[in-house]
Protein backbone atom coordinates (compact mmCIF):
# COMPACT_ATOMS: atom_id res chain seq x y z
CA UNK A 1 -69.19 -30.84 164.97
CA UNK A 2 -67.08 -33.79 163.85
CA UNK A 3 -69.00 -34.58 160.70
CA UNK A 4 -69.42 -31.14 160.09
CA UNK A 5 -65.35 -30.91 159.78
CA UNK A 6 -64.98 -33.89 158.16
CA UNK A 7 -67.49 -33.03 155.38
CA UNK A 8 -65.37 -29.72 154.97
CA UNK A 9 -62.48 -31.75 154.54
CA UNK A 10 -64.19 -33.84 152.19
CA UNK A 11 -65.10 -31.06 150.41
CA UNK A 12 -61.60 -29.69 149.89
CA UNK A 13 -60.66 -32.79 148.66
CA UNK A 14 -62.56 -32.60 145.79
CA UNK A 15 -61.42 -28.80 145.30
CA UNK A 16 -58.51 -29.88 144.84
CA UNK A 17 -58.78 -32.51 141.98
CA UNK A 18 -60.10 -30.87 138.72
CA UNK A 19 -61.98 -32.97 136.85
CA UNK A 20 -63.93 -31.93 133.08
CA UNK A 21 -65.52 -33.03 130.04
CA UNK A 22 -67.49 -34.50 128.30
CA UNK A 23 -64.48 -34.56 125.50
CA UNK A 24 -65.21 -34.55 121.87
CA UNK A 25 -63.48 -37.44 120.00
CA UNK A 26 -61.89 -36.07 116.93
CA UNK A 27 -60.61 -38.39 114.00
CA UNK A 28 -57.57 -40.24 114.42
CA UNK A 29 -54.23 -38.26 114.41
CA UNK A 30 -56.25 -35.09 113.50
CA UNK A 31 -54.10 -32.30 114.59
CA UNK A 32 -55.80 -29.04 113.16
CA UNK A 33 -59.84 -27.51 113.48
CA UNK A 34 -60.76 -24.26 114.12
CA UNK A 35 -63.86 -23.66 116.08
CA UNK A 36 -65.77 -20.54 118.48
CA UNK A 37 -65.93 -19.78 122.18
CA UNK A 38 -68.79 -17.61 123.97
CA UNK A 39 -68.39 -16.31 126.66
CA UNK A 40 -68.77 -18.66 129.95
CA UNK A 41 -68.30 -21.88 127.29
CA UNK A 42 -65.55 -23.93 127.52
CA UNK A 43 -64.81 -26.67 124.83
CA UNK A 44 -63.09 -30.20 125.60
CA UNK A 45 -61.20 -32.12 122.73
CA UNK A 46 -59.65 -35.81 122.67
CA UNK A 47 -57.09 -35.77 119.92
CA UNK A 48 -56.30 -39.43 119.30
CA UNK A 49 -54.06 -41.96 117.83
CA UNK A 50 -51.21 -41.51 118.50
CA UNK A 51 -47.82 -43.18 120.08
CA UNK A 52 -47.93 -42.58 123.74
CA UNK A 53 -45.07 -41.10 125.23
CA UNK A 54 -44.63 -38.35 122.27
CA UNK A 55 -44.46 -35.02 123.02
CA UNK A 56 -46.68 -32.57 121.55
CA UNK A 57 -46.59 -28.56 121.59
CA UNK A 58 -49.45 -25.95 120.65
CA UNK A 59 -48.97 -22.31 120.42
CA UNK A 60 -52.32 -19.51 120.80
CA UNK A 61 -54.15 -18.87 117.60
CA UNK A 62 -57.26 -16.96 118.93
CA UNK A 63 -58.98 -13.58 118.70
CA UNK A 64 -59.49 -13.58 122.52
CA UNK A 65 -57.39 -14.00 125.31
CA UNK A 66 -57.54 -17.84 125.17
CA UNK A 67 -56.75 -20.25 127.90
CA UNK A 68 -55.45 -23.60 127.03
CA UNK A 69 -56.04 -26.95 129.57
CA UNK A 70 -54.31 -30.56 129.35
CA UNK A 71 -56.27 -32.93 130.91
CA UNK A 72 -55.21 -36.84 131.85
CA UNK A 73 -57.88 -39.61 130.97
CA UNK A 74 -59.62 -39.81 133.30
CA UNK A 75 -60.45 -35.95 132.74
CA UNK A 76 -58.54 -34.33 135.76
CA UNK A 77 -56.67 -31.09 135.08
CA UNK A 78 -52.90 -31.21 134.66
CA UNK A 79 -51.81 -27.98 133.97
CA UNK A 80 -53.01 -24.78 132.60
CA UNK A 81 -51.10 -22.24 130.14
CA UNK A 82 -52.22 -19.19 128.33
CA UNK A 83 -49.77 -19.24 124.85
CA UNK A 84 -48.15 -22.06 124.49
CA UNK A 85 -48.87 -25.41 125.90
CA UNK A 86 -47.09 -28.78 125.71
CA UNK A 87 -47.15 -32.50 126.71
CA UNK A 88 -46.89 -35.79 126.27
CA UNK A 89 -49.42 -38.47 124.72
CA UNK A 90 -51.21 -40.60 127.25
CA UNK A 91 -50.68 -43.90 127.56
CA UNK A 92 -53.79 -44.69 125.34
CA UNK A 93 -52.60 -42.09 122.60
CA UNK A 94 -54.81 -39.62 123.43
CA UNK A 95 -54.50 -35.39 123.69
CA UNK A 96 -57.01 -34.28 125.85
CA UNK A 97 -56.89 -30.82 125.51
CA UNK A 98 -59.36 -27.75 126.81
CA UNK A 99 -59.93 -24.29 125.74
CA UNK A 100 -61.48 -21.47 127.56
CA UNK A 101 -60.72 -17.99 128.34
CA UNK A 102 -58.62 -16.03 130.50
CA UNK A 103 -58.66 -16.94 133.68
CA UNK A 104 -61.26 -19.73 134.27
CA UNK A 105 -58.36 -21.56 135.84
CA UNK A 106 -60.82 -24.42 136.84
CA UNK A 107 -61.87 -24.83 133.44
CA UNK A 108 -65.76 -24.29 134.26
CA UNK A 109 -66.70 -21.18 132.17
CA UNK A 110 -65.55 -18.85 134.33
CA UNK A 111 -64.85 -16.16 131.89
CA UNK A 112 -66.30 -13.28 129.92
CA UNK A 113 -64.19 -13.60 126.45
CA UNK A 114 -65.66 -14.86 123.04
CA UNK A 115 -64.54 -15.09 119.21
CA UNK A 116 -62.80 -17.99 117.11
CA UNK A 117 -59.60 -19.62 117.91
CA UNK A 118 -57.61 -22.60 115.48
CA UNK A 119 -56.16 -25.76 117.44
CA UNK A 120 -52.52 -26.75 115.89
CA UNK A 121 -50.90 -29.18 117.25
CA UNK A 122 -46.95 -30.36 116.22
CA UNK A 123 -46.57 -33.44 117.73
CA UNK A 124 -43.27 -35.18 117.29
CA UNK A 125 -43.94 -38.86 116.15
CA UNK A 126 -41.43 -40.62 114.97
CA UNK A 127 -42.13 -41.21 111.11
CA UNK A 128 -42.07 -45.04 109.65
CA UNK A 129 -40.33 -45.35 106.46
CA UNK A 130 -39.69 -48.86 106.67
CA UNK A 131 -36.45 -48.97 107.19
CA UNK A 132 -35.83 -47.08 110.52
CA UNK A 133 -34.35 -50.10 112.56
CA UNK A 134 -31.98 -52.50 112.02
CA UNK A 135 -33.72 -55.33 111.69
CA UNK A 136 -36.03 -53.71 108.43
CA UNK A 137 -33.03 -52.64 106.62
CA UNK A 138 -32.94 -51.79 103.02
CA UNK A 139 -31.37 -54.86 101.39
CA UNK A 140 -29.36 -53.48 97.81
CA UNK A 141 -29.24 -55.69 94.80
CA UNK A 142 -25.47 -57.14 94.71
CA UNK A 143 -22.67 -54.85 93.57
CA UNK A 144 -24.91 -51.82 93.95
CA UNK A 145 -23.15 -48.93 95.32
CA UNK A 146 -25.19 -45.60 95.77
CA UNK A 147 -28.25 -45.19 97.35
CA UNK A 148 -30.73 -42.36 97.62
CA UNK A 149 -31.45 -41.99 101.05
CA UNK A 150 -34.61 -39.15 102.75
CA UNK A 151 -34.81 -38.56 106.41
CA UNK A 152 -37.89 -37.05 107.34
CA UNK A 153 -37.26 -33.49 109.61
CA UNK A 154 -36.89 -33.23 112.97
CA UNK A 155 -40.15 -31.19 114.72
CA UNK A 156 -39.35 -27.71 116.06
CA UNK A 157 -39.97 -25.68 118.83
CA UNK A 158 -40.28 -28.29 121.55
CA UNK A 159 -38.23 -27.99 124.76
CA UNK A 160 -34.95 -30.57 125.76
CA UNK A 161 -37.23 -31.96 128.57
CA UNK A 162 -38.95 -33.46 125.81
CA UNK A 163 -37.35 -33.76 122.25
CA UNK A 164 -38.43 -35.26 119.36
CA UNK A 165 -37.02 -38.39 117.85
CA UNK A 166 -35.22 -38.05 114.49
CA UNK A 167 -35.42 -40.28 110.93
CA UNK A 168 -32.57 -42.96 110.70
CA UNK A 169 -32.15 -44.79 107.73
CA UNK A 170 -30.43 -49.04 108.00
CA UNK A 171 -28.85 -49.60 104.62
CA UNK A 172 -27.29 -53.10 103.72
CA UNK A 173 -24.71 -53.60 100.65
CA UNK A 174 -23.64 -56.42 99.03
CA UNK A 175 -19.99 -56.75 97.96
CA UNK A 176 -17.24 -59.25 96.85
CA UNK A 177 -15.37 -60.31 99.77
CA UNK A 178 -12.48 -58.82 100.68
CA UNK A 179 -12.88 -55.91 98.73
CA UNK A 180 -12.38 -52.51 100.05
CA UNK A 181 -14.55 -49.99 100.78
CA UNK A 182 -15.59 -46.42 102.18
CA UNK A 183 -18.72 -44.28 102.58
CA UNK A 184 -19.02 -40.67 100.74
CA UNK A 185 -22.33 -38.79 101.19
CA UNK A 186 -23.88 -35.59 99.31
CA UNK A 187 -26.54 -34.09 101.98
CA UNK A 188 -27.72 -30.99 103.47
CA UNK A 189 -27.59 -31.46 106.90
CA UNK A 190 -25.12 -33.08 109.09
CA UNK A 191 -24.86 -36.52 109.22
CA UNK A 192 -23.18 -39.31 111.32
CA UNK A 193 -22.68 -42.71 110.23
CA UNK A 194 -22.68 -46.23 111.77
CA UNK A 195 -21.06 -49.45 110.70
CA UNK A 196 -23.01 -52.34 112.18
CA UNK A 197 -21.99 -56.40 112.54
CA UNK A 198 -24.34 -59.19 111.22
CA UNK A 199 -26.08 -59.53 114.46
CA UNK A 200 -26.96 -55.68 115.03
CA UNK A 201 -24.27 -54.74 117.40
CA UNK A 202 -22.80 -51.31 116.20
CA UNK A 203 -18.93 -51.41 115.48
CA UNK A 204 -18.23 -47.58 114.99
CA UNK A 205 -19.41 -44.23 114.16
CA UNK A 206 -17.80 -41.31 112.34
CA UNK A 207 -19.46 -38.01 111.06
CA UNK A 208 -18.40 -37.79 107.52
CA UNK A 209 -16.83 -40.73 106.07
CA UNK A 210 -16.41 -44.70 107.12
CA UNK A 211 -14.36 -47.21 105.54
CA UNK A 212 -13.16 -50.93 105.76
CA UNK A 213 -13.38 -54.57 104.12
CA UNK A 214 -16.49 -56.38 103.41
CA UNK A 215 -16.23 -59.73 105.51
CA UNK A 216 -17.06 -63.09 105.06
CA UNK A 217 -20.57 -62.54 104.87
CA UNK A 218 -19.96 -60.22 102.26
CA UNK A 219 -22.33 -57.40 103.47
């Protein structure tokens, strides 16, 4: 009788602890494919290359009642959601994602729904432009004073829990000494600007304009 209840609680262990696959490797930083589902199939993707940590977000596109899956690597079930799912990138950049259909909640083809479905996925990476930290700034030829700046959009649609990380641009001038100065800015959104010292530490911050003199350094 003792083995007998510890196999049972064995076996609910293992209830417990979802576990799928295999997972189709797609190609790096793919983020769209359509495919088909028949009914009792279930389809497992690994969406890869990208910067772990990031949050990603993918909303229904089928013409069943779809059911989506994330999955962790080593293939166990982290949560289930029937429009819109979201997460975060695993620590090896992957998106392990499953589709099936309504409600094989265990992700093992329990389901009678079939017909095509298209895989979406906005993930909010942080774009490189080569200048997005200090330390890569944009160096200007001396006495130059405009530049044409582009900061890449912001993602929508994904939740404050886990918000995407915008564009900033580092811009350096070079200017006489002692001469004067202030910012001005034509844009479509709204800005802020900061007004760094020679070893990266930021001095201030305003939202439209900045001003001062150029120092000894003269940058």
């Amino acid at each position: 009788m003792r083995s007998l209840l510890i196999l049972v609680a064995l076996l609910a262990f293992l209830e417990g602890a979802i576990t799928s696959g295999p997972f189709t490797a797609l190609a790096p930083k793919q983020t769209y494919l359509t495919g088909s589902l028949a009914e009792g199939q279930v389809l497992f993707y690994d969406f890869n290359g990208f910067t772990p940590g990031t949050c990603w977000r993918v909303s229904e596109n089928a013409t069943f009642d779809l059911l989506w899956g994330e999955f962790a690597e080593n293939g166990t079930l982290l949560q289930y959601q029937d429009s819109v799912i979201s997460g975060t990138v695993t620590p090896s950049g992957l998106i392990k994602l499953g589709v099936s259909g309504w409600a094989d909640f265990r992700f093992i083809g329990d389901h009678t729904h079939d017909g095509t479905f298209v895989v979406n996925i906005s993930v909010a990476e942080k774009k490189e432009d080569g200048n997005s930290n200090f330390a890569t700034s944009v160096q200007l030829p001396e006495g130059q004073k405009s530049y044409i700046s582009d900061l890449f959009a912001v993602p929508t649609g994904f939740s404050s829990s886990c918000p995407p990380i915008g564009d900033v641009d580092f811009i350096t001038w070079n200017l006489p000494v002692g001469a004067c100065w202030s910012t001005q800015i034509v844009r479509d959104f709204d800005e802020i600007f900061g007004l760094y010292a020679q070893n990266g530490t930021l001095i201030s911050t305003a939202d439209s304009s900045l001003s001062g003199i150029v120092d000894s350094t003269g940058k």
